[in-house]
Every structure is written in C-alpha cells, then in structure tokens.
N, C-alpha and C. Protein backbone atom coordinates (compact mmCIF):
# COMPACT_ATOMS: atom_id res chain seq x y z
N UNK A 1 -10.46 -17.82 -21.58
CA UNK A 1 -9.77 -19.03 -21.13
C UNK A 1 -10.71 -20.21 -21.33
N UNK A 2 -10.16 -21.44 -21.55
CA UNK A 2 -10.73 -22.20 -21.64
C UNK A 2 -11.33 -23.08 -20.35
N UNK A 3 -12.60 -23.63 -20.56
CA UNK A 3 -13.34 -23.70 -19.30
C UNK A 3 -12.50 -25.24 -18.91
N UNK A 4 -12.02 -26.22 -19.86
CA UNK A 4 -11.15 -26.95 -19.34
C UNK A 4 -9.74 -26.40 -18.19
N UNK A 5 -9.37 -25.47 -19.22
CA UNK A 5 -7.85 -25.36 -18.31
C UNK A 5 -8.78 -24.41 -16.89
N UNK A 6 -9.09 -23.67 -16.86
CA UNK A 6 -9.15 -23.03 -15.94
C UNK A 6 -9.92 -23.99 -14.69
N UNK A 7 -10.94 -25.06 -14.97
CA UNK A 7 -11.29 -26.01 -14.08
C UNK A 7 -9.83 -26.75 -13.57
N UNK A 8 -8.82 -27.19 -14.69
CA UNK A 8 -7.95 -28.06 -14.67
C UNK A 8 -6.96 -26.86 -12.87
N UNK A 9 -7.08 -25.87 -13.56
CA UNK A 9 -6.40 -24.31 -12.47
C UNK A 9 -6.95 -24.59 -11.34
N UNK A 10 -8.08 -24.41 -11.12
CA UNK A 10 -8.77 -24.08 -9.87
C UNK A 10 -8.63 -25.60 -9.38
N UNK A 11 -8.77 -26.61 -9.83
CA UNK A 11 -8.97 -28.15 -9.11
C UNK A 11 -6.91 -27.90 -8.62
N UNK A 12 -6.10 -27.78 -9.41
CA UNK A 12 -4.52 -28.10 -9.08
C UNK A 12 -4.66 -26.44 -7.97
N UNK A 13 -5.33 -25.96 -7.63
CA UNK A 13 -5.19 -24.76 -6.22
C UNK A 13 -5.76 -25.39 -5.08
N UNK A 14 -6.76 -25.70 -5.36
CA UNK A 14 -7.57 -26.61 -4.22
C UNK A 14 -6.65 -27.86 -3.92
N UNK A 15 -6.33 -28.67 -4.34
CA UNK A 15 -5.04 -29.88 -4.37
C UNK A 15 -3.79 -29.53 -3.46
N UNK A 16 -3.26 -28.40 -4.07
CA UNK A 16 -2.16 -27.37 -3.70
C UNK A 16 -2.38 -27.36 -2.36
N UNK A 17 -3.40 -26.88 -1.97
CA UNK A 17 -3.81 -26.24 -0.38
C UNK A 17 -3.82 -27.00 -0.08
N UNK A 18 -4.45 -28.35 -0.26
CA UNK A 18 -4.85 -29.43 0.93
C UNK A 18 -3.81 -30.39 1.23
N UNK A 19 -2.62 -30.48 0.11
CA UNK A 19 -1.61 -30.78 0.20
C UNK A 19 -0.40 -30.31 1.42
N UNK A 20 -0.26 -29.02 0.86
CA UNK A 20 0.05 -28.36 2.32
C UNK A 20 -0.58 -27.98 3.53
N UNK A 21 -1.73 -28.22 3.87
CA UNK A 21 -2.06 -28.40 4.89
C UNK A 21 -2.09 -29.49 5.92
N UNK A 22 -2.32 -30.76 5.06
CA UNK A 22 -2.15 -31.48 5.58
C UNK A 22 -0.88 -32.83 5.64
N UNK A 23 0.18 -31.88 5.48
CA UNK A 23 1.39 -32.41 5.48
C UNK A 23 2.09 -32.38 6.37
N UNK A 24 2.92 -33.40 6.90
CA UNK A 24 3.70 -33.56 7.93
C UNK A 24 5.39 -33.60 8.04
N UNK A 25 5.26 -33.14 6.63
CA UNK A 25 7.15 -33.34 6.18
C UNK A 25 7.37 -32.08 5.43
N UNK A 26 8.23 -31.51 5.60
CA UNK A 26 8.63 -30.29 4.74
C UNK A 26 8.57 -30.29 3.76
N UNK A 27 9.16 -31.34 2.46
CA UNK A 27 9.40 -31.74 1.77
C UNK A 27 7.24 -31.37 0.95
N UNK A 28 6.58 -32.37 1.38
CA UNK A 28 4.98 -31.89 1.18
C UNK A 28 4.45 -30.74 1.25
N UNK A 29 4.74 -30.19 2.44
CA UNK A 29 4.75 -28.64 2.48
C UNK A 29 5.07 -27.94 0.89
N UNK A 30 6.33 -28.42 0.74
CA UNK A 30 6.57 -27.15 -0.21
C UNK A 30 5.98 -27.82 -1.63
N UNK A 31 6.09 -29.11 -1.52
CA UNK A 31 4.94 -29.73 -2.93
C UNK A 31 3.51 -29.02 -3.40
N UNK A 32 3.19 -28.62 -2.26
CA UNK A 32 1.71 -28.48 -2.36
C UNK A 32 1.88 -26.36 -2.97
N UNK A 33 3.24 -25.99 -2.09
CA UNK A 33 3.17 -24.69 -2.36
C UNK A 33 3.38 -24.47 -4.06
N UNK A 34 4.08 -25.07 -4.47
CA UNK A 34 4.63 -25.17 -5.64
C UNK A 34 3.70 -26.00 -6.13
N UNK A 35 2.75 -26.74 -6.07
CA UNK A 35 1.71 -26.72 -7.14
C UNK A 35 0.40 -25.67 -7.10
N UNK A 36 0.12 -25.06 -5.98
CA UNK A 36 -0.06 -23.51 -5.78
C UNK A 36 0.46 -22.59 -6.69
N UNK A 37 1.98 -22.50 -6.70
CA UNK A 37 2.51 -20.90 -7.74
C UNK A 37 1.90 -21.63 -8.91
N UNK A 38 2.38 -22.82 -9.39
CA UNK A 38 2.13 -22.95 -10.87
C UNK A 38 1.03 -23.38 -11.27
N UNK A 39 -0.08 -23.82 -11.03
CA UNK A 39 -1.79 -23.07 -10.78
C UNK A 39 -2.31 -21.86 -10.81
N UNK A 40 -1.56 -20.82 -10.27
CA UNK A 40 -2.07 -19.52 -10.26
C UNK A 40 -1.63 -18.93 -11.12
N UNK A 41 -0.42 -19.11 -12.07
CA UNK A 41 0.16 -18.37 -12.77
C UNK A 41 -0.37 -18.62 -14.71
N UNK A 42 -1.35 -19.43 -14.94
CA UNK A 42 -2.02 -19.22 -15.57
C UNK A 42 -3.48 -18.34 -15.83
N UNK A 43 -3.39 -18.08 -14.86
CA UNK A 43 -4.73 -17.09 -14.10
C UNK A 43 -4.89 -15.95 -13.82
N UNK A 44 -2.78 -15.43 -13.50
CA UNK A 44 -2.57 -14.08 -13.30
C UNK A 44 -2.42 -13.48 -15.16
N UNK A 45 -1.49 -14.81 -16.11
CA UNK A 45 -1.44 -14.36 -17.20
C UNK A 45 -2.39 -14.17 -18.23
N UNK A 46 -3.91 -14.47 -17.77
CA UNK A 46 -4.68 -14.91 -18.74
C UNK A 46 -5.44 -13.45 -19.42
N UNK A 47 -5.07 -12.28 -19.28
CA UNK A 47 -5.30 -11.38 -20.44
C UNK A 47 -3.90 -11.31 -20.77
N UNK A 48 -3.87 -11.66 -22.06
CA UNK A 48 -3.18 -11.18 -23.19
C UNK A 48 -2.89 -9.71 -23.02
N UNK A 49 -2.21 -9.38 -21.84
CA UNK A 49 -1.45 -7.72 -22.19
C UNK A 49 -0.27 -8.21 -21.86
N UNK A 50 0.94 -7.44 -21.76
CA UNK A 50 1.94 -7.25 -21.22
C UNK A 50 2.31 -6.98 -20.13
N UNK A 51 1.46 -6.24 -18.94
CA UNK A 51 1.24 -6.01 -18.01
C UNK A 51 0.95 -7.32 -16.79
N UNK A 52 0.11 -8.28 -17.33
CA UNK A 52 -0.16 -9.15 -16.90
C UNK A 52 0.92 -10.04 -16.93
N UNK A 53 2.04 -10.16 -18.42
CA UNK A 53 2.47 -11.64 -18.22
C UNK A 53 3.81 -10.75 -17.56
N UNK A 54 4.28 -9.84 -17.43
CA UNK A 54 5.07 -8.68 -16.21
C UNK A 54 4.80 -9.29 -14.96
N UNK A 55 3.88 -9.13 -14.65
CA UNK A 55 2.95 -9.35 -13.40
C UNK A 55 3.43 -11.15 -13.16
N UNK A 56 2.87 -12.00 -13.78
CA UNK A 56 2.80 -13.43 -13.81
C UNK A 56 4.33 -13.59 -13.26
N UNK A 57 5.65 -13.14 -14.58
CA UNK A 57 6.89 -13.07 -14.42
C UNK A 57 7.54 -12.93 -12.68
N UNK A 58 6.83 -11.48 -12.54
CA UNK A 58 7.84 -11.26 -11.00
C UNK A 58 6.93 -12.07 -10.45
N UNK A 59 5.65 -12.41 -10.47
CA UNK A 59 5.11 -13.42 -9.07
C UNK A 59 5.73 -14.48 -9.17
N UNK A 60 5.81 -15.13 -10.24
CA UNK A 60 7.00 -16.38 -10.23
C UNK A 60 8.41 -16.50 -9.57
N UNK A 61 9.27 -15.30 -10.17
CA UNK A 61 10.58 -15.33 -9.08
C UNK A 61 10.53 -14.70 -7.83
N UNK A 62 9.56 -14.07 -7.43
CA UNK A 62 9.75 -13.71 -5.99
C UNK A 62 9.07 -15.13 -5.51
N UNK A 63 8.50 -15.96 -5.87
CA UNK A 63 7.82 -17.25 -5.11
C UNK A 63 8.64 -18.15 -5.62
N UNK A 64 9.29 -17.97 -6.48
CA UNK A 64 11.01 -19.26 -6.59
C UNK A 64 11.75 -18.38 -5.62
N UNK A 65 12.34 -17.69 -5.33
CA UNK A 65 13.06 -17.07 -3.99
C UNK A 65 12.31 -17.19 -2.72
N UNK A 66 11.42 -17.74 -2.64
CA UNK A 66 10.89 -18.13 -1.03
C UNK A 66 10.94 -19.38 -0.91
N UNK A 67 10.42 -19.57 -2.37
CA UNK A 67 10.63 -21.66 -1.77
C UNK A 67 11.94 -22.17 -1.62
N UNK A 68 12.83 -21.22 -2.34
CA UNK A 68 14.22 -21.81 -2.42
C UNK A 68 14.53 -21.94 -0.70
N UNK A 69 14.15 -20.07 -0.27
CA UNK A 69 14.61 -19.91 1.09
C UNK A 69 13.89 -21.39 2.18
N UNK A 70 12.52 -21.46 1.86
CA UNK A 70 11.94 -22.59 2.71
C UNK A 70 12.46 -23.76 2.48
N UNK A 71 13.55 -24.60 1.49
CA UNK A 71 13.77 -25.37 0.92
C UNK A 71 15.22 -25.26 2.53
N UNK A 72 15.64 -24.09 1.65
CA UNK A 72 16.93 -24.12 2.85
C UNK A 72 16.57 -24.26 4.30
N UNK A 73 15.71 -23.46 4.57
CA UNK A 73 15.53 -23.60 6.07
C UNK A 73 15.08 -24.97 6.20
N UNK A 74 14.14 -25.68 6.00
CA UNK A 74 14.05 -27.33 6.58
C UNK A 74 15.26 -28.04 6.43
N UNK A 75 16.01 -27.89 5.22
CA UNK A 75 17.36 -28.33 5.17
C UNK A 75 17.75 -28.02 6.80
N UNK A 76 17.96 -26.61 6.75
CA UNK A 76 18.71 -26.60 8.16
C UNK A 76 18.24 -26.78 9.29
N UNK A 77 16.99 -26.85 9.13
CA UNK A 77 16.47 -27.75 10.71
C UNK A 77 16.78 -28.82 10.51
N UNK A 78 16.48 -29.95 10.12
CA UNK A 78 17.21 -31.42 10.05
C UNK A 78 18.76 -31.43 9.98
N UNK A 79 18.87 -30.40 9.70
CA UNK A 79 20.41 -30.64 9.87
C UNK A 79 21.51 -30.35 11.39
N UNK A 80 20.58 -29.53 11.98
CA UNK A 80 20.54 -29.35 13.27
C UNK A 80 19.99 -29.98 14.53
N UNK A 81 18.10 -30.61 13.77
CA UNK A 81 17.92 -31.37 15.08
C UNK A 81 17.95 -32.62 14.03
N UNK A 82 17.91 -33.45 13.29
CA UNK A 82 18.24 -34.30 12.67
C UNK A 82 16.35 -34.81 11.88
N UNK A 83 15.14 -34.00 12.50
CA UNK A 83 13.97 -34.12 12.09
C UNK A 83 13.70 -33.34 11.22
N UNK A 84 12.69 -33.47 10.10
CA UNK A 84 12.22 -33.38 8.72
C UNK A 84 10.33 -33.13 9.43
N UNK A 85 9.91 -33.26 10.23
CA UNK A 85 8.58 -33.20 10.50
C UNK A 85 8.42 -31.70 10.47
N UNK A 86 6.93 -31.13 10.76
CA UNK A 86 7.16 -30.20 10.50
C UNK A 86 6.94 -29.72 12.41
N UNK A 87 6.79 -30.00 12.79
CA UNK A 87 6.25 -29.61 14.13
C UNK A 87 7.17 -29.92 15.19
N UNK A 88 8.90 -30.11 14.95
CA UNK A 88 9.72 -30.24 15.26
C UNK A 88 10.76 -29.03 15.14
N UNK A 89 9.78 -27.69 14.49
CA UNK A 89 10.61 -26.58 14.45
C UNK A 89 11.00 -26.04 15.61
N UNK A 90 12.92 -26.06 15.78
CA UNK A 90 13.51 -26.01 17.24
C UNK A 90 14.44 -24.87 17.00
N UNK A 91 15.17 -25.18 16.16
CA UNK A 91 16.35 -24.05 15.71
C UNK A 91 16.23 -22.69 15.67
N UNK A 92 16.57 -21.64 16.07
CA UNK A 92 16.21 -20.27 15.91
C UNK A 92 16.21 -20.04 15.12
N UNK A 93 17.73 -20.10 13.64
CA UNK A 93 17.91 -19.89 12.66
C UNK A 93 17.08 -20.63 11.53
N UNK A 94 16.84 -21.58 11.56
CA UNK A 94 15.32 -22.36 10.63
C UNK A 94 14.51 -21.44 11.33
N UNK A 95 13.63 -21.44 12.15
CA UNK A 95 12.42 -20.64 12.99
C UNK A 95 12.56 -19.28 12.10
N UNK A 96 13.43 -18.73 11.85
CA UNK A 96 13.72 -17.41 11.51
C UNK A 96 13.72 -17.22 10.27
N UNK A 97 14.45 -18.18 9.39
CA UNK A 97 14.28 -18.04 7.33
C UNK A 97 12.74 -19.17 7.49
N UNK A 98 12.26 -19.62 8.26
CA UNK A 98 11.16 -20.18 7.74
C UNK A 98 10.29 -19.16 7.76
N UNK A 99 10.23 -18.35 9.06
CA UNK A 99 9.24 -17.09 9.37
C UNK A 99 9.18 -16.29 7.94
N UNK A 100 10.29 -15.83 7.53
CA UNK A 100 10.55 -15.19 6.38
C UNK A 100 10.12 -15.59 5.08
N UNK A 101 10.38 -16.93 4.68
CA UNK A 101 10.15 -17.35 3.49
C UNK A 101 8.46 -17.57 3.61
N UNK A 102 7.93 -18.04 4.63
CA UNK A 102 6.54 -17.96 4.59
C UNK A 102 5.84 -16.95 4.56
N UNK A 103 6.23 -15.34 4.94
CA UNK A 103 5.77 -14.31 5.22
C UNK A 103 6.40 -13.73 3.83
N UNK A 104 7.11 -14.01 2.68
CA UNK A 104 7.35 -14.10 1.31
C UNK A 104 6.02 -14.36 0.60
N UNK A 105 6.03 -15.80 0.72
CA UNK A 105 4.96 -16.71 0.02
C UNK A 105 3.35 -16.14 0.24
N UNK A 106 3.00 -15.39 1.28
CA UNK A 106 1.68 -14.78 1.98
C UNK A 106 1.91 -13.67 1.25
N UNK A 107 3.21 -12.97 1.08
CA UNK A 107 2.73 -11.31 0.40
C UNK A 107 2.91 -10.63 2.13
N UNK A 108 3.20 -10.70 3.18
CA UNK A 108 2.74 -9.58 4.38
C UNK A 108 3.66 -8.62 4.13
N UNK A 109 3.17 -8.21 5.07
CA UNK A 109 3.65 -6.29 4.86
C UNK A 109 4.61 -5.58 4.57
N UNK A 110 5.92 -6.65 5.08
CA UNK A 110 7.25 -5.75 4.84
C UNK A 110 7.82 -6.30 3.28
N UNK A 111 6.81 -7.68 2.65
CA UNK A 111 7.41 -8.43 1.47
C UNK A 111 6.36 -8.15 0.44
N UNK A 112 5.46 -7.28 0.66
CA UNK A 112 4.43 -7.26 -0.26
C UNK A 112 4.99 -6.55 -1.52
C-alpha cells in the first residue's frame, strides 16, 4: 500500500473517532461513523486475495445495515420527543434500535 493512502486511512480513522465522540447531534454521530467504515475498508482490502475483498464486502453491508438502523432510530427519537441531541435519549423504542445498531457497529457478541 501506498504510504500516502494508508497515512491518508489512518488520519480519516482518527478524524472519524473524534468526530463521533465529540458530537452532540445524531446526525455527527453517524458522520464520523461513516467516515470510520470507509477508512477502514481500504485496509481490510489491501491484500489482493479474494478472501479479503469478501471480507471488505460483508463488513461494508453489515455496517450500511446499522447505520441505516441508527439513522432510523434518531429519526424516531425526534420524532417522539421532538430533540436531535444526543443525550436526550427518552423513547424506549429509539433506546432499543439504538442499543442494537450500536452493538452492530462494535461487532458484540450476539452480532459478531
């Protein structure tokens, strides 16, 4: 790999993280996650087998099926308590596809 792109990789992961960490709107949240997947996914593909760009492939749509889900759930918290912050999580049903779609995005135990 080239020592450009892969600096260009590792600087847009570090970005990624600090983005979502220190965000206060859902909307940032998932900016930062999604410049996360697509940062890493030059990194999972970078031997030239088949195995790998397999690999790259499903990490991509199982992490487009969580953000979608996290996309929905803030939808439906604001749509319920009418707030977009993130520390305004009230709703059971947001509380519950957010739990999920984040415990997606981590890989834990029952989504690994």
């Amino acid at each position: 790999m080239n020592p450009q792109v892969k600096l260009i990789s590792i600087s847009s992961l570090l970005l990624g993280t600090t983005i979502t960490i220190s965000s206060n709107h859902w909307m940032m949240a998932w900016t930062g996650l999604e410049i996360n997947t697509l940062a890493i996914l030059p990194l999972i593909s970078k031997p030239h087998h088949p195995r790998a760009i397999e690999a790259a492939t499903k990490y991509f749509l199982v992490q487009a099926a969580a953000s979608t889900l996290l996309l929905f759930s803030s939808t439906t918290n604001a749509l319920f308590t009418g707030q977009w912050d993130v520390t305004q999580l009230t709703h059971p049903t947001s509380c519950l596809l957010l739990t999920t779609a984040i415990s997606i995005k981590l890989g834990l135990v029952p989504f690994h």
